[in-house]
C-alpha atoms as a PDB file:
ATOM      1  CA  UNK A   1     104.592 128.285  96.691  1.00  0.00           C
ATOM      2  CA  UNK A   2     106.146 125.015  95.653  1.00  0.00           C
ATOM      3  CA  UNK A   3     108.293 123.331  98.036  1.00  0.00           C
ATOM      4  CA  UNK A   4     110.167 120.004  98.221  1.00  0.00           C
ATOM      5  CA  UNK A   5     111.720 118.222 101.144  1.00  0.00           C
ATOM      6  CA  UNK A   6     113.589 115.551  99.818  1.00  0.00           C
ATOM      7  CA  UNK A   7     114.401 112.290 102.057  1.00  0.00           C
ATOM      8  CA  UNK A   8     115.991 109.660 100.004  1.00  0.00           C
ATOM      9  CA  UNK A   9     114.533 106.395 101.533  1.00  0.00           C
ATOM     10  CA  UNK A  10     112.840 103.541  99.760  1.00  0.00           C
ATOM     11  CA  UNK A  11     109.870 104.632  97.603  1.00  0.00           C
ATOM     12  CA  UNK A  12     106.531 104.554 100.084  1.00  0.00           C
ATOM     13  CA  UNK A  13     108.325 105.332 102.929  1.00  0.00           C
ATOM     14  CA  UNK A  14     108.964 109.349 102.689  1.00  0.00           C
ATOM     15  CA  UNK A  15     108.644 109.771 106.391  1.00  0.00           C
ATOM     16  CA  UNK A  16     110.495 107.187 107.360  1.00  0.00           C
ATOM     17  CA  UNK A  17     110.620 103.360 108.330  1.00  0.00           C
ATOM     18  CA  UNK A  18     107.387 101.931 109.249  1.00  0.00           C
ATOM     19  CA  UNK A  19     106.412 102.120 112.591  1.00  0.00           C
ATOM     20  CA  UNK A  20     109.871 104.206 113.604  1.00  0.00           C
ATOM     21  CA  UNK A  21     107.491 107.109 115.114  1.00  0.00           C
ATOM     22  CA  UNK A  22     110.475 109.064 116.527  1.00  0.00           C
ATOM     23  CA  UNK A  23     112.144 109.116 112.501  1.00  0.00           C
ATOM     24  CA  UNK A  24     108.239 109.896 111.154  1.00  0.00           C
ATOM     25  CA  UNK A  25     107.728 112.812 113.697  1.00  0.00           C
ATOM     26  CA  UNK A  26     111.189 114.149 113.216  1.00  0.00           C
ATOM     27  CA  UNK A  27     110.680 114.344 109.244  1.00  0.00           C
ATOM     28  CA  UNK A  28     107.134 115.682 109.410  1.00  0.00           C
ATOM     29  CA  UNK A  29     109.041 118.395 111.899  1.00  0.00           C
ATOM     30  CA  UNK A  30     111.119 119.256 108.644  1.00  0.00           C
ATOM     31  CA  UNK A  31     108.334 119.281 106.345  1.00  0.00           C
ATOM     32  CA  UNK A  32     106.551 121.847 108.497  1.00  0.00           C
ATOM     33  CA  UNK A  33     109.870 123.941 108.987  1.00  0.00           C
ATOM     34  CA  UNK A  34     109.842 124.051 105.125  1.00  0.00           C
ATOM     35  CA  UNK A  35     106.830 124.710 104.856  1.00  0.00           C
ATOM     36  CA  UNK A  36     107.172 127.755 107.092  1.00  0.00           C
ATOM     37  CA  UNK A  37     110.229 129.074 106.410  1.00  0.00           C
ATOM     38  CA  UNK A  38     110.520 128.801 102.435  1.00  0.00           C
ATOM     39  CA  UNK A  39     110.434 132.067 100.605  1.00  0.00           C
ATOM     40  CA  UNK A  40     111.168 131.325  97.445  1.00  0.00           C
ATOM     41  CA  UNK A  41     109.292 129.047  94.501  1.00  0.00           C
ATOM     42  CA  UNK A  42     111.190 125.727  94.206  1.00  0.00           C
ATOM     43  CA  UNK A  43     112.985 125.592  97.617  1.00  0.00           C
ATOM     44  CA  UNK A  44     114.378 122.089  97.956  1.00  0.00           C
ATOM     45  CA  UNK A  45     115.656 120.963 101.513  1.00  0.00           C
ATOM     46  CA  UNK A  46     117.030 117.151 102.021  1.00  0.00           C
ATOM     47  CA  UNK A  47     116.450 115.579 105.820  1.00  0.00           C
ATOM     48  CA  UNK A  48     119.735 115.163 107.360  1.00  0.00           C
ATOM     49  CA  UNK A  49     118.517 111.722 108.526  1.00  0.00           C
ATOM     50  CA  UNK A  50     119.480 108.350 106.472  1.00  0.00           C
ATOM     51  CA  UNK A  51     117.311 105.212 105.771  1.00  0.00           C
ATOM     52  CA  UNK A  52     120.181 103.180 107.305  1.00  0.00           C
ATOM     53  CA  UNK A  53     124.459 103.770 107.537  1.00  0.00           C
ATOM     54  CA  UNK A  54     124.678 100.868 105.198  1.00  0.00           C
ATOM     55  CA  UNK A  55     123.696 102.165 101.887  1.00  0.00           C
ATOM     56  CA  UNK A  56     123.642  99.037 100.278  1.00  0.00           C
ATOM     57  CA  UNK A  57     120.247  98.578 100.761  1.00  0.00           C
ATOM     58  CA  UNK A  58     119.889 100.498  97.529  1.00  0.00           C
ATOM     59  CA  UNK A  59     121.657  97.815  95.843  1.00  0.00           C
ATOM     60  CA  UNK A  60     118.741  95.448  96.891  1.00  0.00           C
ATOM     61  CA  UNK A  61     115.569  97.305  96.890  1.00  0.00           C
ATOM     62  CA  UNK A  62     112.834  96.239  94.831  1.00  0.00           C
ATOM     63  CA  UNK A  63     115.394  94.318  93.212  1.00  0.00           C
ATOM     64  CA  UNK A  64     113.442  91.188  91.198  1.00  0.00           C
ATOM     65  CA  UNK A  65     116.024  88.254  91.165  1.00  0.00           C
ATOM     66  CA  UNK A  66     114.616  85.710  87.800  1.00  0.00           C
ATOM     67  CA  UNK A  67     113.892  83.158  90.197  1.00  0.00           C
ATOM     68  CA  UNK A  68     110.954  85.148  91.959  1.00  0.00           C
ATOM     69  CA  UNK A  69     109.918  86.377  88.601  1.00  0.00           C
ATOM     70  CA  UNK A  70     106.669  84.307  87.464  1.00  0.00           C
ATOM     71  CA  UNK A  71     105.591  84.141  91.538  1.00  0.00           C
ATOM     72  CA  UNK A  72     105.664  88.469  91.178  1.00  0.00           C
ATOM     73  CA  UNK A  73     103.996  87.581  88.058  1.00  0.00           C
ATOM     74  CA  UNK A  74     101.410  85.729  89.442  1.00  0.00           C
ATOM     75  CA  UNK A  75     100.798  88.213  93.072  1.00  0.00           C
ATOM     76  CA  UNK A  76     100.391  91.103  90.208  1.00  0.00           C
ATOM     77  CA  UNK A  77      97.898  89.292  88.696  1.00  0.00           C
ATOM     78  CA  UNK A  78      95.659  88.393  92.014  1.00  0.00           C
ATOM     79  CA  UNK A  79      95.969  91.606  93.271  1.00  0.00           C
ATOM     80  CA  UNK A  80      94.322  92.935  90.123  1.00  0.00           C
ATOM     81  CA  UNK A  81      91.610  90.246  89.798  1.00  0.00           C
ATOM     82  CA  UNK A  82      91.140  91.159  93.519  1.00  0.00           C
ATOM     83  CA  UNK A  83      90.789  95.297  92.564  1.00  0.00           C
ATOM     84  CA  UNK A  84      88.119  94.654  89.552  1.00  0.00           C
ATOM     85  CA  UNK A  85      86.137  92.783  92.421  1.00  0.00           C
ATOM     86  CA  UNK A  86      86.389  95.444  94.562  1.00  0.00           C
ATOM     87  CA  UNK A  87      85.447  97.817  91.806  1.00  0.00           C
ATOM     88  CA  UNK A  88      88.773  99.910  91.462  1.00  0.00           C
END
């Protein structure tokens, strides 16, 4: 049965900030609750926990300002020539 438990942090981090174990275990705690408790198709729960009381850091994130642009450009580019070494 399809379920969804819906935490709206910054993408890559759906259990939480990194290295904030007490926030990770709380929202896995939720995901398992969900996961036992859901009896119907499509159930959607949000966490009651927030990234941060400011929300302005969704003004900011993963925001590319033009000045950064051709360095991004250039890490993008590495980090592929560095994956067709690897073989991926």
């Amino acid at each position: 049965m399809a379920r969804y438990l819906f935490s709206d942090f910054p993408l890559g981090n759906p259990i939480g900030r990194p290295y904030d174990v007490e926030m990770q275990r709380s929202i896995t705690g939720y995901a398992l609750d969900l996961f036992e408790s859901a009896i119907m198709p499509r159930t959607t729960v949000q966490v009651p926990i927030r990234w941060s009381d400011d929300p302005s850091w969704k003004d900011s994130y993963a925001r590319v300002v033009p000045e950064e642009l051709e360095k991004l450009k250039a890490m993008g580019a590495e980090r592929r020539r560095r994956q067709r070494r690897a073989g991926n």
